[in-house]
Protein backbone atom coordinates (compact mmCIF):
# COMPACT_ATOMS: atom_id res chain seq x y z
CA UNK A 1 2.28 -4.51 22.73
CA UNK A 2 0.69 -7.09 20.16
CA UNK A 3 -1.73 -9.10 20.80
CA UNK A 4 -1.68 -12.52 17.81
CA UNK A 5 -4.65 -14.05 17.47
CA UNK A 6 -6.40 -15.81 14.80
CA UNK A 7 -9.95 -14.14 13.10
CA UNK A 8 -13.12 -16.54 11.38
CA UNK A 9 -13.13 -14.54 7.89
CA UNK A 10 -15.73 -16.97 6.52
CA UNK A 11 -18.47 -14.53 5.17
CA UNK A 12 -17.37 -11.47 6.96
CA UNK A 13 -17.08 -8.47 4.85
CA UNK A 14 -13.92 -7.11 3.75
CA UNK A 15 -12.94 -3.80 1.85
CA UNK A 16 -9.47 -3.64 -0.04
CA UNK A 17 -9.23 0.07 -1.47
CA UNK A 18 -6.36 -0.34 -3.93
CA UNK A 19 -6.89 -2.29 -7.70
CA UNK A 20 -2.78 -2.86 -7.91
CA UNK A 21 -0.60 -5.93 -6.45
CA UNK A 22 -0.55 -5.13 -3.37
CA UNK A 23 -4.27 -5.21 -3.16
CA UNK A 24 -4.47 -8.27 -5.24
CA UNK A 25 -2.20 -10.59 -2.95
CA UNK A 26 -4.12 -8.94 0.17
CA UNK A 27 -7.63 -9.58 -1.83
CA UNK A 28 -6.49 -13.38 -2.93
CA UNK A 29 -5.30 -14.09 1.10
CA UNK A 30 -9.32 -12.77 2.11
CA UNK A 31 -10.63 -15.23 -1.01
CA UNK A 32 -8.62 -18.02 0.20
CA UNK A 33 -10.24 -17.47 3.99
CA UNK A 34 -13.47 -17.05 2.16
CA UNK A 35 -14.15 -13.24 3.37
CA UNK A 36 -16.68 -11.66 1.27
CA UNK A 37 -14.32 -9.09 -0.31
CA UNK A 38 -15.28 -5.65 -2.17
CA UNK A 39 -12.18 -4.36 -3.88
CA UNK A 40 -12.46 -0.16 -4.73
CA UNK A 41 -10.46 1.55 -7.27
CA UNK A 42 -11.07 2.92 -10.56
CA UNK A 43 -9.05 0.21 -12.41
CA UNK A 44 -7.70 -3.02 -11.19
CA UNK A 45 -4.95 -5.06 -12.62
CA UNK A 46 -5.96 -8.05 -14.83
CA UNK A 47 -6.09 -10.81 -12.45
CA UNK A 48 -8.40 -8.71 -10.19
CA UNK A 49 -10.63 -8.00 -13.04
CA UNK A 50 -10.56 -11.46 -13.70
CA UNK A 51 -11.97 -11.87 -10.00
CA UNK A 52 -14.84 -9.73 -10.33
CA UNK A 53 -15.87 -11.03 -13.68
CA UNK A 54 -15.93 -14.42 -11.88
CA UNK A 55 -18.05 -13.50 -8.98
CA UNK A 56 -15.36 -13.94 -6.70
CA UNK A 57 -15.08 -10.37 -5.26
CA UNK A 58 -17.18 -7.11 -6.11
CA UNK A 59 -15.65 -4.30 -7.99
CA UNK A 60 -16.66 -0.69 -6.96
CA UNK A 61 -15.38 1.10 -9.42
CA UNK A 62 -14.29 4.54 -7.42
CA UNK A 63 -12.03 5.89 -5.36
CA UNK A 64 -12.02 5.54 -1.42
CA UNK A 65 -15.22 7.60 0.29
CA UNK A 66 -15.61 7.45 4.44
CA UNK A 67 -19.26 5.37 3.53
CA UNK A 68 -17.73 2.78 1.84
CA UNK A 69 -16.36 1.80 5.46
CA UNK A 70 -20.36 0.78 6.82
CA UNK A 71 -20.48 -2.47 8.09
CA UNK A 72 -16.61 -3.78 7.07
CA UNK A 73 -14.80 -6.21 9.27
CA UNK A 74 -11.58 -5.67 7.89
CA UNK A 75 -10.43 -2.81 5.59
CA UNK A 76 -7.15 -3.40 3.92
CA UNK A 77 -5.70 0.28 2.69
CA UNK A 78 -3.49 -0.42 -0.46
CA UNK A 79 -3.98 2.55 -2.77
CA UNK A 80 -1.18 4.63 -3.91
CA UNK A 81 -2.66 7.52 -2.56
CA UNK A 82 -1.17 7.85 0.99
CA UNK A 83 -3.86 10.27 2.14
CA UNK A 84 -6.66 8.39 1.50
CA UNK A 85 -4.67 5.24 3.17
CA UNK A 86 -4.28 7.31 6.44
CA UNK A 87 -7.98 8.37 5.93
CA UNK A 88 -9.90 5.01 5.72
CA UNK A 89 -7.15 3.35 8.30
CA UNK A 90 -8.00 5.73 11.03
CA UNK A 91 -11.46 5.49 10.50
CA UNK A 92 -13.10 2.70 11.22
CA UNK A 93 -16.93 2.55 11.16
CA UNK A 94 -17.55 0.58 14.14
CA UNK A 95 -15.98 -1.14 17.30
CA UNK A 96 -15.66 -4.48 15.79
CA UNK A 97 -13.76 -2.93 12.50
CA UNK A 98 -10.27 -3.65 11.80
CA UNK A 99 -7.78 -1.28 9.73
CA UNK A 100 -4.48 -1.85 8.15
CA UNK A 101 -2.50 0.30 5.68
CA UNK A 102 0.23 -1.05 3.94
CA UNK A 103 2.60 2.14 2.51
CA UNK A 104 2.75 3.06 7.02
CA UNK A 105 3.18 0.34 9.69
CA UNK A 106 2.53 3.34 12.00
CA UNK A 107 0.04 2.01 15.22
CA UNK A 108 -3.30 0.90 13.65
CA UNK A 109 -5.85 -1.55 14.82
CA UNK A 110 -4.41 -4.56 13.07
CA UNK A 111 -1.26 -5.68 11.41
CA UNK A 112 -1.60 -8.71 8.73
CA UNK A 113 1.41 -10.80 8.03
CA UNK A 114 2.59 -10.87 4.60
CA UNK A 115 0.80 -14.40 3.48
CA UNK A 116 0.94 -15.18 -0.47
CA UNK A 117 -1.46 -17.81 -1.85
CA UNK A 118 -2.41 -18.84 -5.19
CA UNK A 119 -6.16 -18.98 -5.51
């Protein structure tokens, strides 16, 4: 059974592991509720390059590791690697962290609706 209800993202840290779309549309939905978002991935598409360069998210440049979870809120698993998706989804550092993986909509901690904005 769900359970909808409606998170303050202001300042709260975020993790999306994934530099491709799907990361950037989930990483421009956290901007827009003004999360403090860390993208990881050893590339990133343009516009999430862009980002970084701006100061509007951090970059760490490397694949998913279990400590990158430490003290997330949210962590949003796009990467095209489906292991380290069901990894970092089932892992969540803390009580008060949230998980969602996007390639599985097996049972995990959190589903997020498929919002689009333009930043």
């Amino acid at each position: 059974m769900k359970y909808a209800m409606n998170l303050e993202m202001k300042g709260r840290p975020c993790l999306v592991l994934g530099g491709g779309p799907v990361a950037l549309r989930k990483a421009r939905t956290l901007l827009r509720a003004e999360a403090a978002v860390t993208v990881a991935a050893p590339r990133l598409t343009e516009e999430l390059a862009d980002l970084a360069a701006a100061g509007r998210l951090r970059w760490r440049e490397r694949c998913y590791e279990e400590t990158m979870l430490a003290g997330m809120f949210l962590v949003v698993c796009a990467t095209d690697d489906r292991a380290a998706n069901e990894a970092a989804a089932r892992m969540p550092s803390s009580p008060y962290c949230f998980s969602f993986e996007i390639s599985n909509m097996a049972p995990l901690t959190v589903v997020i609706p498929g919002l689009h904005f333009m930043i």
